[in-house]
C-alpha atoms as a PDB file:
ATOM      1  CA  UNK A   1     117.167 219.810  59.985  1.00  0.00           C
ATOM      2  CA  UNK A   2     117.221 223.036  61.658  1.00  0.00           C
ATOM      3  CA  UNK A   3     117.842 222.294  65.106  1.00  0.00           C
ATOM      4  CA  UNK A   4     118.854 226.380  65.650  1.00  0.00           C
ATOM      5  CA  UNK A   5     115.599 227.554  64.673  1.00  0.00           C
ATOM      6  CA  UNK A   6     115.767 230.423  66.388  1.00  0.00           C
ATOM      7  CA  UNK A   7     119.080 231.747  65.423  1.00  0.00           C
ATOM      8  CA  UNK A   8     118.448 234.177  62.454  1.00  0.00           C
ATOM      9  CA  UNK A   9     115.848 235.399  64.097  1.00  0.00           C
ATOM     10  CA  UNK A  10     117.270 235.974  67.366  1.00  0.00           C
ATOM     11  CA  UNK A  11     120.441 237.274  65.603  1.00  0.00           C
ATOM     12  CA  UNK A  12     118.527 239.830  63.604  1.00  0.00           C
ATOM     13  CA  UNK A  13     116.748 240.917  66.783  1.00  0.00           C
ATOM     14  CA  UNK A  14     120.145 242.011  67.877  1.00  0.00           C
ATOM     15  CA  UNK A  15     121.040 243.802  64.963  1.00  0.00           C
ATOM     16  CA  UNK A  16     123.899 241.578  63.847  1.00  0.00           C
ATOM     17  CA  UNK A  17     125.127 240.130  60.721  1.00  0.00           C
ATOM     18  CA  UNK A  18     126.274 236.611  59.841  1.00  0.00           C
ATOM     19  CA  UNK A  19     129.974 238.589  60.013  1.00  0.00           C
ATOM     20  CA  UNK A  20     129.591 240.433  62.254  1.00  0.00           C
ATOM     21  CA  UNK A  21     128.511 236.936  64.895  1.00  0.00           C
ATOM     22  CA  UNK A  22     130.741 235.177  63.299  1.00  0.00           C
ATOM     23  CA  UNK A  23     133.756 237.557  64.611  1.00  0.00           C
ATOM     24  CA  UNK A  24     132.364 236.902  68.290  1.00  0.00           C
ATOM     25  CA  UNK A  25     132.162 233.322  68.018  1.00  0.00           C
ATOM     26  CA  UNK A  26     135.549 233.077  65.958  1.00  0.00           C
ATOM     27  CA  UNK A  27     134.673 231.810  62.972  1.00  0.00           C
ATOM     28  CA  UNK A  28     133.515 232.532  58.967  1.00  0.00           C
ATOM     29  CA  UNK A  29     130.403 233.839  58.105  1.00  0.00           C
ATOM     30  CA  UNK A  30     130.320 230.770  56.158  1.00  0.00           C
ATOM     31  CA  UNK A  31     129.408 229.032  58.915  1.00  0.00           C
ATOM     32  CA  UNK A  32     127.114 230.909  60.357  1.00  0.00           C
ATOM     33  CA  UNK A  33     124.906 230.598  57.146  1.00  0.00           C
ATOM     34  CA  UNK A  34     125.130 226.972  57.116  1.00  0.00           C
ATOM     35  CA  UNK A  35     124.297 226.362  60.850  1.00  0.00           C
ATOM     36  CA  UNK A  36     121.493 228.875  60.159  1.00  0.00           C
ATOM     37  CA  UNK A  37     120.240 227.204  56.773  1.00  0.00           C
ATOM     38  CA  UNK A  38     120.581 223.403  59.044  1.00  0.00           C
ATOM     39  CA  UNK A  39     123.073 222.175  56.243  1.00  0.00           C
ATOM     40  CA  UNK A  40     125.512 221.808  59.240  1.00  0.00           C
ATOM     41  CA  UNK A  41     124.736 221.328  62.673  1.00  0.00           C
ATOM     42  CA  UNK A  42     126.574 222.734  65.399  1.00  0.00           C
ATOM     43  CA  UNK A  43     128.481 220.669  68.274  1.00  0.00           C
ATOM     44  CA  UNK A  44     127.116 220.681  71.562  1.00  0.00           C
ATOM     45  CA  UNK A  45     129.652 223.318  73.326  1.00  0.00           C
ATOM     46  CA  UNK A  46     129.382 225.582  69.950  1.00  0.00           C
ATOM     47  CA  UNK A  47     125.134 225.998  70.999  1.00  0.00           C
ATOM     48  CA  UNK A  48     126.252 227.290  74.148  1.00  0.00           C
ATOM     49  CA  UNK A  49     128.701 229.456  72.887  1.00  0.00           C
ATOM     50  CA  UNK A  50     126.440 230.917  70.572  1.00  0.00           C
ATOM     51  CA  UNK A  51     123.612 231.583  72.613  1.00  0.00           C
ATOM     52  CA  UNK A  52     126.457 233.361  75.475  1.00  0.00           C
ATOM     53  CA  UNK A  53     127.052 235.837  72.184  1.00  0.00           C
ATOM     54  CA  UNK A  54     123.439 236.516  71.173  1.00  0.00           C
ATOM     55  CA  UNK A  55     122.878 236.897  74.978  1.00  0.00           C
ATOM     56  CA  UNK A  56     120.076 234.418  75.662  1.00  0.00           C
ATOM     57  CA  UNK A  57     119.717 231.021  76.978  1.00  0.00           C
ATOM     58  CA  UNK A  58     120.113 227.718  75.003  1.00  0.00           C
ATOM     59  CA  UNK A  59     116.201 226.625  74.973  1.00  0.00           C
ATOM     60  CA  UNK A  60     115.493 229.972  73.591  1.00  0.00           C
ATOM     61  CA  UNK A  61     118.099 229.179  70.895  1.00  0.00           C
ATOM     62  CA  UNK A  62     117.213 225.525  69.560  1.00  0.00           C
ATOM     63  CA  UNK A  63     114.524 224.041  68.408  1.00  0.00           C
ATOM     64  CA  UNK A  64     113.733 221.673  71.272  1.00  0.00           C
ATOM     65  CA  UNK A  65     111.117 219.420  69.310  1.00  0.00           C
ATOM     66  CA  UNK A  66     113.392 218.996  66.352  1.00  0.00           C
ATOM     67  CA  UNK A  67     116.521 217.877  68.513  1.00  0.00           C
ATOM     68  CA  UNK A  68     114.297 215.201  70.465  1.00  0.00           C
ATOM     69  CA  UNK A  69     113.259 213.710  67.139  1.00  0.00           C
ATOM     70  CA  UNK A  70     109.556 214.735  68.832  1.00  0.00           C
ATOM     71  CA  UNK A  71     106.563 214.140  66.512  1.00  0.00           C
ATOM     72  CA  UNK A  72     104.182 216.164  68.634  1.00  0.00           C
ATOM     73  CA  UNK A  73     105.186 220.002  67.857  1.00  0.00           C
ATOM     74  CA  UNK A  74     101.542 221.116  66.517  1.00  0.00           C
ATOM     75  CA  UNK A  75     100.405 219.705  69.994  1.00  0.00           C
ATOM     76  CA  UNK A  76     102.574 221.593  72.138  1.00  0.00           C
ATOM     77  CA  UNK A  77     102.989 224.865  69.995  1.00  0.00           C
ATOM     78  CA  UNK A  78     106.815 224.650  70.403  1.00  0.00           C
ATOM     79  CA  UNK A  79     107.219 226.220  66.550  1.00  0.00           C
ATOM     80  CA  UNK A  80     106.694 229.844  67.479  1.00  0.00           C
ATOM     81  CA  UNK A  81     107.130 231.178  63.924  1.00  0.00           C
ATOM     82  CA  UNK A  82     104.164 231.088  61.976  1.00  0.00           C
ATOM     83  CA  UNK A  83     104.421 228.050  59.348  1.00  0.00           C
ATOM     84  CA  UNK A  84     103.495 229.908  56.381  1.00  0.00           C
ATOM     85  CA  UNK A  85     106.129 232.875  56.864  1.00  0.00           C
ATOM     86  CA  UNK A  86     107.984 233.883  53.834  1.00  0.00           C
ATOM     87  CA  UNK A  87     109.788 236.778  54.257  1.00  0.00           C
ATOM     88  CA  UNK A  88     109.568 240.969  54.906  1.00  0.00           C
ATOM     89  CA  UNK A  89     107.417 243.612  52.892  1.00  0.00           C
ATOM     90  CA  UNK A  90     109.132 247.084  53.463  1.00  0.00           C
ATOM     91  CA  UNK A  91     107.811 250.394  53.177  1.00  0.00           C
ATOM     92  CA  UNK A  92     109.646 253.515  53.306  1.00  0.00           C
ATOM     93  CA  UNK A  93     106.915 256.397  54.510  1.00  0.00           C
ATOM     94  CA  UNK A  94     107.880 260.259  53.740  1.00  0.00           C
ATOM     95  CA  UNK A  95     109.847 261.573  56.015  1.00  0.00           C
ATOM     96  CA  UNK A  96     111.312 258.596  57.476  1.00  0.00           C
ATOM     97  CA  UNK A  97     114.725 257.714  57.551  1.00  0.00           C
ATOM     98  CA  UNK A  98     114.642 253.974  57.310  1.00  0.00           C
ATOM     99  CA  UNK A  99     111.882 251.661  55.882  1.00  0.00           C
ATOM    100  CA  UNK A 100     109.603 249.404  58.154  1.00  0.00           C
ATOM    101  CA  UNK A 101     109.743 245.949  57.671  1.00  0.00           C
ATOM    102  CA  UNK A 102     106.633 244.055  58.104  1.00  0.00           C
ATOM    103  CA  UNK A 103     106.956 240.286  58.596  1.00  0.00           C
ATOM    104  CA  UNK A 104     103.934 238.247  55.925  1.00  0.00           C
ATOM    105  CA  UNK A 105     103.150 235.176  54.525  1.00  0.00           C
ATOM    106  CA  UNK A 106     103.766 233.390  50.499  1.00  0.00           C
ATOM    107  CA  UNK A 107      99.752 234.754  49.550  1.00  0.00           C
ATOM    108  CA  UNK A 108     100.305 238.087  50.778  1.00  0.00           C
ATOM    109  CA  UNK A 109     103.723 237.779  49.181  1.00  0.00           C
ATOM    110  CA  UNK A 110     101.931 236.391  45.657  1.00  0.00           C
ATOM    111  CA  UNK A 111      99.258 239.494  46.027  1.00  0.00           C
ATOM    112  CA  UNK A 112     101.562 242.244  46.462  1.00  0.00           C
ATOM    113  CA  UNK A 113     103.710 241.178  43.914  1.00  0.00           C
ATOM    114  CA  UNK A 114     100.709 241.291  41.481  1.00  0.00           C
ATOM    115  CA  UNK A 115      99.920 244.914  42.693  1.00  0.00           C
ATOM    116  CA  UNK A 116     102.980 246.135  42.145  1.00  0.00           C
ATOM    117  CA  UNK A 117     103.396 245.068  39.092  1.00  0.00           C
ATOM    118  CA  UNK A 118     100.710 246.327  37.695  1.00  0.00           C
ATOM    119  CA  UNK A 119     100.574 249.303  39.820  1.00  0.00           C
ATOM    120  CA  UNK A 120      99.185 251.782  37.605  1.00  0.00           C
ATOM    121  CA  UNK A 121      95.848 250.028  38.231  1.00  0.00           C
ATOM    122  CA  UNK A 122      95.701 250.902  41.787  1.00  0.00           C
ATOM    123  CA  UNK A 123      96.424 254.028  43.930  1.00  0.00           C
ATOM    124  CA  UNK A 124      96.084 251.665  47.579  1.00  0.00           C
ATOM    125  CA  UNK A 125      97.693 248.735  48.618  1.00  0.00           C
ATOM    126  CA  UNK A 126      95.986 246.076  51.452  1.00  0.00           C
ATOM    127  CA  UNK A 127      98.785 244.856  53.459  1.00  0.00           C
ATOM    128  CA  UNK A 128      98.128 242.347  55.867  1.00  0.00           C
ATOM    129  CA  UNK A 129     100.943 240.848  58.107  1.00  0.00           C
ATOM    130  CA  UNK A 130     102.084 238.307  60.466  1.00  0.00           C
ATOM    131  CA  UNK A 131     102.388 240.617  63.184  1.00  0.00           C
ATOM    132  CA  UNK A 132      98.613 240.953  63.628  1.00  0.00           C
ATOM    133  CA  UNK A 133      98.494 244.517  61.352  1.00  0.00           C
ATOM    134  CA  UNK A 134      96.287 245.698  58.508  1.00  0.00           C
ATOM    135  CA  UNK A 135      97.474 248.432  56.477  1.00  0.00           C
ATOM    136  CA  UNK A 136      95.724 250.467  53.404  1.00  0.00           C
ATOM    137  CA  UNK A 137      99.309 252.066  51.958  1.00  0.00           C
ATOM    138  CA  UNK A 138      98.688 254.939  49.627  1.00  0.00           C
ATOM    139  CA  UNK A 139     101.782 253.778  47.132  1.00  0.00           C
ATOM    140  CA  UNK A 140     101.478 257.070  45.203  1.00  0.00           C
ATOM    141  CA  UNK A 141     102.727 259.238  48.374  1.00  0.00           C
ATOM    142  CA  UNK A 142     105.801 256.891  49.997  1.00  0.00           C
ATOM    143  CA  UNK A 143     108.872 257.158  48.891  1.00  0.00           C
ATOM    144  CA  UNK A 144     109.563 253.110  48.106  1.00  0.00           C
ATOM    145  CA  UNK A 145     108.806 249.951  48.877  1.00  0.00           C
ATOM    146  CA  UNK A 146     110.643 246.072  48.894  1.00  0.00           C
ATOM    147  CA  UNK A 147     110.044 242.389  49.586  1.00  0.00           C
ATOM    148  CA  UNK A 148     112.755 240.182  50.899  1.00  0.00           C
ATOM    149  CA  UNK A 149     113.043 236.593  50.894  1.00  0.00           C
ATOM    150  CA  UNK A 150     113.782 235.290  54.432  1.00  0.00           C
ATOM    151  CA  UNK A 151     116.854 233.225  53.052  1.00  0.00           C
ATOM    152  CA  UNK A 152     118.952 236.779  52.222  1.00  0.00           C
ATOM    153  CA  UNK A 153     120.139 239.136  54.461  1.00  0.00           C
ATOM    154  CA  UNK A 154     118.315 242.334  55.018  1.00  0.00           C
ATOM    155  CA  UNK A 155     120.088 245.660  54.205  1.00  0.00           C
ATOM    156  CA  UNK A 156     120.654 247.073  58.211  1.00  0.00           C
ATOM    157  CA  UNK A 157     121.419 250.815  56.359  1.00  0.00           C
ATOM    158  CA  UNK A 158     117.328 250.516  55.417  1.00  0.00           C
ATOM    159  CA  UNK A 159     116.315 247.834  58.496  1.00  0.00           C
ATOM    160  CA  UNK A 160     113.560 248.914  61.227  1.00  0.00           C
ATOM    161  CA  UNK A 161     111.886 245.400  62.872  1.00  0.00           C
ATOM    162  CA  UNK A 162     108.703 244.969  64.214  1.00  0.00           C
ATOM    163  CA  UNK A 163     108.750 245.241  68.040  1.00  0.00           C
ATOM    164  CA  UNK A 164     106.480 242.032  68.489  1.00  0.00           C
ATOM    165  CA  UNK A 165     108.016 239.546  66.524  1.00  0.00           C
ATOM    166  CA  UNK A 166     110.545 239.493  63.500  1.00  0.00           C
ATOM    167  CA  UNK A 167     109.249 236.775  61.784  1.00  0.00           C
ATOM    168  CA  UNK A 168     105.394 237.258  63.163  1.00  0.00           C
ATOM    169  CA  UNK A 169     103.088 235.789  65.613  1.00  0.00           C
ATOM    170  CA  UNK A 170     100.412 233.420  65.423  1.00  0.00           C
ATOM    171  CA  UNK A 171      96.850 235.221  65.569  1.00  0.00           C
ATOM    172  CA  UNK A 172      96.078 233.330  69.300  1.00  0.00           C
ATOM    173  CA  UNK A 173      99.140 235.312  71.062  1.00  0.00           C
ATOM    174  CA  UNK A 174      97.254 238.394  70.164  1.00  0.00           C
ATOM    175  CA  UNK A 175      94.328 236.368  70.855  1.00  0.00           C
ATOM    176  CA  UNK A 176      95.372 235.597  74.565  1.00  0.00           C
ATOM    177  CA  UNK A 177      96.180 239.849  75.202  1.00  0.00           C
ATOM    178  CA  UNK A 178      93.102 240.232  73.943  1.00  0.00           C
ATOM    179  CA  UNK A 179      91.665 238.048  77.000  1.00  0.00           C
ATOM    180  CA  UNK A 180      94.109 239.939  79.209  1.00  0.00           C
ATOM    181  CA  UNK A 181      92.766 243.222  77.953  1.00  0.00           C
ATOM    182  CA  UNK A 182      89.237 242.279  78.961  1.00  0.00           C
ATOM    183  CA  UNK A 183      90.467 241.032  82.840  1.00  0.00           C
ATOM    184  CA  UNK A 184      91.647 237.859  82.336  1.00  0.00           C
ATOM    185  CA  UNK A 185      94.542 236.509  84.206  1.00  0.00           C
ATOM    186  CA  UNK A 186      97.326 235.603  81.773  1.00  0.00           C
ATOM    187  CA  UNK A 187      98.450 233.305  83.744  1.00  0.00           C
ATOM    188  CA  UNK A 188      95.054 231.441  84.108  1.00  0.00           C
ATOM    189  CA  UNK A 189      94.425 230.885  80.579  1.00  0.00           C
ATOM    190  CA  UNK A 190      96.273 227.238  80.282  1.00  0.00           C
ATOM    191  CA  UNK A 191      93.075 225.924  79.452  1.00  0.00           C
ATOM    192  CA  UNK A 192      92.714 228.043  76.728  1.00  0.00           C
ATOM    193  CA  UNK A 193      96.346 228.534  75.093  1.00  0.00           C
ATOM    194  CA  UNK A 194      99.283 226.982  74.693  1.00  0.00           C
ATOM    195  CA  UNK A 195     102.255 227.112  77.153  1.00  0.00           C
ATOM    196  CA  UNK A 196     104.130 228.757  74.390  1.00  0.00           C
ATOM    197  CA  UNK A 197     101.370 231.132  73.253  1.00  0.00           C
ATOM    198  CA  UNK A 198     101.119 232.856  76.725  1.00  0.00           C
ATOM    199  CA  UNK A 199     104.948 233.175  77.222  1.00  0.00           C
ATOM    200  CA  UNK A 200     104.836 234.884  73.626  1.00  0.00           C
ATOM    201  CA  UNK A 201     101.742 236.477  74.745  1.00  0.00           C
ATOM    202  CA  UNK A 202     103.923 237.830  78.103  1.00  0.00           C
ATOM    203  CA  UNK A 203     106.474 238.904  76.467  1.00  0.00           C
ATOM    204  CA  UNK A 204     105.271 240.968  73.701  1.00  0.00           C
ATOM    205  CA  UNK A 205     103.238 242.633  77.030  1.00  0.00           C
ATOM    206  CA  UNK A 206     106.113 242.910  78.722  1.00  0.00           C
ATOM    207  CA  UNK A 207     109.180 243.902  75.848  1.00  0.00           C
ATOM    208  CA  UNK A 208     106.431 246.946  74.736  1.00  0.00           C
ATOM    209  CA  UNK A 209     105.487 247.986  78.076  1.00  0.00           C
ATOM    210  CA  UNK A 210     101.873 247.226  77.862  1.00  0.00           C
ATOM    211  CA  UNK A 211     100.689 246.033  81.497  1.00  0.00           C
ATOM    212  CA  UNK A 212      98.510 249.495  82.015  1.00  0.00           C
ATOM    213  CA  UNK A 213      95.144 248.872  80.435  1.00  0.00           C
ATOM    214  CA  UNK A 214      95.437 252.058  77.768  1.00  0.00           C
ATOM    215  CA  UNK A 215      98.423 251.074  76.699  1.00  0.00           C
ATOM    216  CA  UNK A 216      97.570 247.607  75.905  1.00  0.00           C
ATOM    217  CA  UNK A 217      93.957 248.239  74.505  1.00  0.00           C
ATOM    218  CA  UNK A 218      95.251 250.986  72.140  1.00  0.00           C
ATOM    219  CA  UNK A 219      98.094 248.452  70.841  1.00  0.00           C
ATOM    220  CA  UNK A 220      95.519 245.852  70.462  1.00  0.00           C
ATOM    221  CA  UNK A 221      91.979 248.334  68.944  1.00  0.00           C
ATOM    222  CA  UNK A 222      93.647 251.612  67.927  1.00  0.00           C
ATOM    223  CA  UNK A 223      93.840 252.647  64.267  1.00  0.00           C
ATOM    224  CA  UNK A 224      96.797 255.031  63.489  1.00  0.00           C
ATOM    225  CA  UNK A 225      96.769 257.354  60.062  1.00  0.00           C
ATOM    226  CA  UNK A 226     100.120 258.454  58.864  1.00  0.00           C
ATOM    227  CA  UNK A 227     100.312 261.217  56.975  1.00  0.00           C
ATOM    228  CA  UNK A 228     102.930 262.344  54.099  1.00  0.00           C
ATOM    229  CA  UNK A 229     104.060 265.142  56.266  1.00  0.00           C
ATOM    230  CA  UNK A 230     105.386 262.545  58.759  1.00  0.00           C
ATOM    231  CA  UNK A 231     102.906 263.180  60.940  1.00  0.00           C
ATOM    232  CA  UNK A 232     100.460 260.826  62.895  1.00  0.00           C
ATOM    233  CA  UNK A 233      97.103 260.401  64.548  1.00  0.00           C
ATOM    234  CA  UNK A 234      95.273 257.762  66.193  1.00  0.00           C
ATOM    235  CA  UNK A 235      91.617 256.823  66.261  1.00  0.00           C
ATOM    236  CA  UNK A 236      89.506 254.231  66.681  1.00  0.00           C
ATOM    237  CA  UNK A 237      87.220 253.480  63.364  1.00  0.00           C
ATOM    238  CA  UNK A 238      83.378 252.266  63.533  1.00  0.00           C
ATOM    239  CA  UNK A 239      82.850 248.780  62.314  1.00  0.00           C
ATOM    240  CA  UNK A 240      81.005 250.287  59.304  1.00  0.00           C
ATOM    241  CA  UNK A 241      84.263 252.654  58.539  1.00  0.00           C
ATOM    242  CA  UNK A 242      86.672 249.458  58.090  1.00  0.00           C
ATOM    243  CA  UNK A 243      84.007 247.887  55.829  1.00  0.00           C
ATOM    244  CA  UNK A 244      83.865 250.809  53.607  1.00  0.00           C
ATOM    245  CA  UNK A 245      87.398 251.548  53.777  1.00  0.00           C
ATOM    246  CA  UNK A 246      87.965 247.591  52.343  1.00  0.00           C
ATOM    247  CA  UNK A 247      85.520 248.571  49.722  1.00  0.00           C
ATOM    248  CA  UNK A 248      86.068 252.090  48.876  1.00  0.00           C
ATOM    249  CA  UNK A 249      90.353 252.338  48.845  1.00  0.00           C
ATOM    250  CA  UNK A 250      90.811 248.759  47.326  1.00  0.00           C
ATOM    251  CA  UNK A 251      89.341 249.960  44.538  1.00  0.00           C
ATOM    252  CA  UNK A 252      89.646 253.660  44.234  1.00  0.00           C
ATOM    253  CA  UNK A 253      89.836 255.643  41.148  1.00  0.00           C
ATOM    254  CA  UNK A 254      89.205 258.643  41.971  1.00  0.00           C
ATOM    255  CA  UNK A 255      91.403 262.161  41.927  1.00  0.00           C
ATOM    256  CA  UNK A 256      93.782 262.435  44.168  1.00  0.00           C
ATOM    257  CA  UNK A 257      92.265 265.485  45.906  1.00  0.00           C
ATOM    258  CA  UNK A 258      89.196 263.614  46.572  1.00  0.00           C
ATOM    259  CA  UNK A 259      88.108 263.106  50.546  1.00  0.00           C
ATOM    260  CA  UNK A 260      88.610 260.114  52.261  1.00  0.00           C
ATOM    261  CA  UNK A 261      85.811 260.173  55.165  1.00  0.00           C
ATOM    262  CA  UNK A 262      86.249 257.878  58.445  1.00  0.00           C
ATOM    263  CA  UNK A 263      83.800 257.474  61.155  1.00  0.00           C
ATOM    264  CA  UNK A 264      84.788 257.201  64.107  1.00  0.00           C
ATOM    265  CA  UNK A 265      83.234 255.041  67.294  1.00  0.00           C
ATOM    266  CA  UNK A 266      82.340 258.344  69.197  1.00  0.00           C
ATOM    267  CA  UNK A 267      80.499 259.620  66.321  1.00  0.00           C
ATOM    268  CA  UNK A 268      82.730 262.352  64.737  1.00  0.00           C
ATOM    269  CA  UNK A 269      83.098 261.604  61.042  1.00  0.00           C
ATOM    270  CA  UNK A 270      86.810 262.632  59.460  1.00  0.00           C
ATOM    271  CA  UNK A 271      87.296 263.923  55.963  1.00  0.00           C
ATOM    272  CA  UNK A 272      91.041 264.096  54.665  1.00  0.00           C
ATOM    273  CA  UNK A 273      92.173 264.488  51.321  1.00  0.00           C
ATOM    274  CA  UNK A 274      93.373 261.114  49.782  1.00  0.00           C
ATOM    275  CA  UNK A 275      96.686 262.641  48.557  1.00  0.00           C
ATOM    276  CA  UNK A 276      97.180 263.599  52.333  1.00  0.00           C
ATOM    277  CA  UNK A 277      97.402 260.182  53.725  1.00  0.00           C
ATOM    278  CA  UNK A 278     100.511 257.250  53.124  1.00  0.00           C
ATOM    279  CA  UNK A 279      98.789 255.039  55.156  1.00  0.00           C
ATOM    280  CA  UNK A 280      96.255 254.299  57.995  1.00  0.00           C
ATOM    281  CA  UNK A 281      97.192 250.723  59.592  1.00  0.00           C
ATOM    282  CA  UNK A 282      94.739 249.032  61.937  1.00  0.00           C
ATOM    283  CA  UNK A 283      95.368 245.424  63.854  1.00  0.00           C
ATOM    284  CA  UNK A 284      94.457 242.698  61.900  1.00  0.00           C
ATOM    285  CA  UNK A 285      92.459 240.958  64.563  1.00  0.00           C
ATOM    286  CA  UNK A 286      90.016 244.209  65.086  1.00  0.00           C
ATOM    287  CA  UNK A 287      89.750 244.413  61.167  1.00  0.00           C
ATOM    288  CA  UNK A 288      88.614 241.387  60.945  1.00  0.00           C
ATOM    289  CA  UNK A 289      86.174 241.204  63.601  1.00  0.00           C
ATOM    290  CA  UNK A 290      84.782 244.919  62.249  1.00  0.00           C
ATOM    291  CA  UNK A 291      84.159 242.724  58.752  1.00  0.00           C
ATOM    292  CA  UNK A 292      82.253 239.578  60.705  1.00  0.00           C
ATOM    293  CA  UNK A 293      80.104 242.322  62.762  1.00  0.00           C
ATOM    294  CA  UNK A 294      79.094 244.249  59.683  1.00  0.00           C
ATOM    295  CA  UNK A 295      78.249 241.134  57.927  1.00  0.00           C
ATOM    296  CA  UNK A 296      76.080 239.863  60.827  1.00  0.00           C
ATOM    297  CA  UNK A 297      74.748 243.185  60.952  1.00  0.00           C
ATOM    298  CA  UNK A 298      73.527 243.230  57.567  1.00  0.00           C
ATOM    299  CA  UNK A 299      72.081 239.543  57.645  1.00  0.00           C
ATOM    300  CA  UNK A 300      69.896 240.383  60.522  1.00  0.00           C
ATOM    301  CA  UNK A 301      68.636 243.703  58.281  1.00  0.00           C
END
């Protein structure tokens, strides 16, 4: 039983390792591992001490529901890490310094793995994560990528997290900024969400400093290419654009000159050379919704 649920995580968030917490709290990194894994609970005092050192307060350290024995967790939302979470896909872009880390699930885990191995067959990758992004990753321009199981330590010499959530969010936080991007109050959406979905929803608002309406609409609808010069651009893709760019990248053979067009909402179409772009990432939620709209589109032509 994992009663610290929130302990790697919270841990990682702060850039330690299992040594280097286990030197604050006075004891081996042994330990840590095993009150970590749930092989060996902690006392009572030894919580508190541990959440003084990671700098947050007990009930954001343990797993209330699993220390009261509770039944009713689905209910109440009180797991806050998506159930099917596996581990971290990395990708090192040119240029960069240190690899991203992209929290995902076992089937994106199963897919990539197929990809990769085989990755003569395909020039793009389709990498869709628990942290509500979509990414077409040109693998023939980046410099490397990984997959780490969640159980092993992550190299901190190659480690850059996501900044709204380590091991991902479920779809209705995004859901619930969504609502607040259109007017809603957050804190009149009880009905709605979970108690535990708009505090994650809040803080991810809060922690990336999106309360002006821009901000928080660009982080929730913008596109973003990155290009193999380290460069970047944002835009906002027609529905159309993501359906074609599903269709056309996930199975593209063609040279690596040839011209990748996008379309964007306003009208201007965009042609850049496939061999010029490492990857053009896109929230998952707005992907998805581009893919229903086009489909409705087409039933009622």
């Amino acid at each position: 039983m994992r009663v610290l649920a929130h302990m790697k995580r919270l841990r990682l968030e702060r850039g330690l390792t299992q040594a280097a917490l286990a030197e604050r709290l006075d004891t081996t990194q042994q330990t840590i591992g095993r009150w970590e894994s749930g092989i060996t609970p902690p006392k009572i005092d030894t919580i508190v001490a541990i959440a003084t050192a990671l700098g947050v307060e007990v009930t954001e350290l343990i797993d209330q529901e699993k220390l009261s024995q509770s039944d009713n967790q689905a209910k109440t939302g009180t797991n806050r890490t998506p159930e099917n979470y596996w581990g971290h896909f990395a990708v090192r872009f040119p240029f960069d310094e240190k690899s991203t880390w992209y929290p995902i699930d076992k089937e994106i885990r199963d897919y990539l793995s197929s990809v990769l191995y085989d990755h003569r067959e395909k020039s793009w990758i389709i990498l869709e994560t628990l942290n509500n992004k979509c990414s077409f990753i040109n693998i023939k321009t980046i410099q490397h990528v990984s997959l780490l199981w969640d159980d092993y330590e992550p190299p901190y010499e190659d480690w850059t997290i996501p900044d709204d959530g380590f091991m991902g969010n479920y779809m209705e936080v995004y859901e619930c900024l969504e609502c607040v991007e259109t007017g809603s109050d957050i804190g009149k959406l009880e009905n709605r969400f979970t108690k535990n979905v708009i505090e994650d929803a809040k803080n991810i608002q809060s922690g990336l400093g999106l309360h002006d309406d821009d901000k928080l609409s660009e982080f929730l609808f913008d596109e973003q290419i990155q290009f193999v010069d380290g460069s970047h651009r944002k835009i906002r893709l027609s529905d159309h654009c993501i359906h074609d760019l599903l269709m056309k990248l996930d199975a593209f053979d063609g040279p690596e000159s040839q011209l990748i067009r996008l379309e964007v909402e306003d009208g201007e179409s965009v042609f850049i050379p496939n061999n010029r772009i490492a990857a053009i990432t896109l929230p998952l939620r707005r992907f998805y919704s581009a893919i229903d709209r086009w489909s409705e589109d087409l039933e009622r032509d």
